[in-house]
Structure formats: C-alpha cells, structure tokens
Protein backbone atom coordinates (compact mmCIF):
# COMPACT_ATOMS: atom_id res chain seq x y z
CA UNK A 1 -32.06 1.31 -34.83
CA UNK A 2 -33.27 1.50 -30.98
CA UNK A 3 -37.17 0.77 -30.73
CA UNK A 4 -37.57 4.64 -29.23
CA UNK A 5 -36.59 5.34 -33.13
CA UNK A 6 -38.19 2.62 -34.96
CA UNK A 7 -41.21 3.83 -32.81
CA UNK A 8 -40.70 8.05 -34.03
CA UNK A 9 -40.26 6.89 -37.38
CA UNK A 10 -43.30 4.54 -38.13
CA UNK A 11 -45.78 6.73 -36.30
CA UNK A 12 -44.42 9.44 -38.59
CA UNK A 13 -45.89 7.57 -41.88
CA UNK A 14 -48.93 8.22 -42.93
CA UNK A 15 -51.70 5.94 -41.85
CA UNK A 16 -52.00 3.82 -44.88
CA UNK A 17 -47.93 3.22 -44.66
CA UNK A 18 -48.29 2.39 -40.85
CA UNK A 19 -51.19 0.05 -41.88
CA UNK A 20 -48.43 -1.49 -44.50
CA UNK A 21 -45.84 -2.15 -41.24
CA UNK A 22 -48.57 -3.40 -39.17
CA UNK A 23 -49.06 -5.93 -42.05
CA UNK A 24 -45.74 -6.51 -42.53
CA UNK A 25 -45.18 -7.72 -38.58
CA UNK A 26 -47.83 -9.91 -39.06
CA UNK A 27 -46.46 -11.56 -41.67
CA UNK A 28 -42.68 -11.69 -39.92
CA UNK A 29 -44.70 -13.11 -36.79
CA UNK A 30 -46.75 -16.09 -38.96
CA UNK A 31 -43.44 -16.53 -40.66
CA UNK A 32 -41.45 -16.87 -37.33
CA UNK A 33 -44.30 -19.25 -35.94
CA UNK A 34 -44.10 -21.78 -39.16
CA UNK A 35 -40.62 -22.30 -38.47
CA UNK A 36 -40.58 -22.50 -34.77
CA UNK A 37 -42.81 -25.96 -35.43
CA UNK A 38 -40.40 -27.73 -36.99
CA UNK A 39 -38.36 -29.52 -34.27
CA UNK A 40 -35.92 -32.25 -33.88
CA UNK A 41 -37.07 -35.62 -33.66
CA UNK A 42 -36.17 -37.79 -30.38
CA UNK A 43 -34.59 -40.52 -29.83
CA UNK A 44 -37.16 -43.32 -28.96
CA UNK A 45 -40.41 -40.61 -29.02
CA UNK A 46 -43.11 -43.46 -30.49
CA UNK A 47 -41.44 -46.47 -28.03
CA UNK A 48 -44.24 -48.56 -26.89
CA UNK A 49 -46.96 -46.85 -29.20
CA UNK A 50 -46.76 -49.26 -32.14
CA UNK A 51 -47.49 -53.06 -31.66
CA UNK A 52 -46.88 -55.39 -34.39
CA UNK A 53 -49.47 -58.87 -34.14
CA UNK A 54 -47.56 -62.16 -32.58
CA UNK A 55 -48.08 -63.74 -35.95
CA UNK A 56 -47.31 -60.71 -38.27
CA UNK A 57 -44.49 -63.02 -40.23
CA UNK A 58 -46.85 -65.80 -40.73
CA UNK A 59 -48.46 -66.21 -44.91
CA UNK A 60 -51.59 -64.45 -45.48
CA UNK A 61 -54.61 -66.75 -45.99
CA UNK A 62 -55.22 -65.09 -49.05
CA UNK A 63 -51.79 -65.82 -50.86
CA UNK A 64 -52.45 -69.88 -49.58
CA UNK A 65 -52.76 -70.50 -53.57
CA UNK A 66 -49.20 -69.35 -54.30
CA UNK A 67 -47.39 -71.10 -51.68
C-alpha cells in the first residue's frame, strides 16, 4: 500500500479509530527505538579504563590467620 493510500484510508476512520493508529505508531516507534539500542560490542571498547592494583595477587591481611 503506497502512503497516498495508507494516508486516504486512515483519515477515512472515524476519529476515535485514527486516535487508535496514532497510538499504534507510537508504539511501533518505542518498539523500533528499544531495539535499535542494543548494539554489538567492540573489540577492545573498555582498554585502558580498568586498572587492577600492583599488588592485587598478594594475601589479604585479613586471611593472615589461614595462611
């Protein structure tokens, strides 16, 4: 169906049933939108954002008792 056609035929409803499309293309839009967020991840995105401490293998003071 050509838009010039979709157009003649929803202003033809009455106006509650055009209120009902309106509706209806909002929720296609919102729907379209929640999808469209979800992307790929890249390769290598968070490099260089996440440091670990020089001594991050070393015991914890606070298992000392079990070593």
């Amino acid at each position: 169906m050509t838009t010039t056609k979709l157009q003649i035929e929803i202003n033809s409803l009455p106006a509650h049933l055009r209120q009902e499309v309106a509706d209806f293309v909002a929720f296609l839009k919102a729907k379209s939108v929640k999808k469209s967020k979800l992307k790929s991840r890249q390769f290598g995105y968070a490099k260089g954002k996440i440091k670990l401490a020089d001594d991050f293998d070393e015991p914890l003071d606070m298992f000392s008792a079990y070593q």
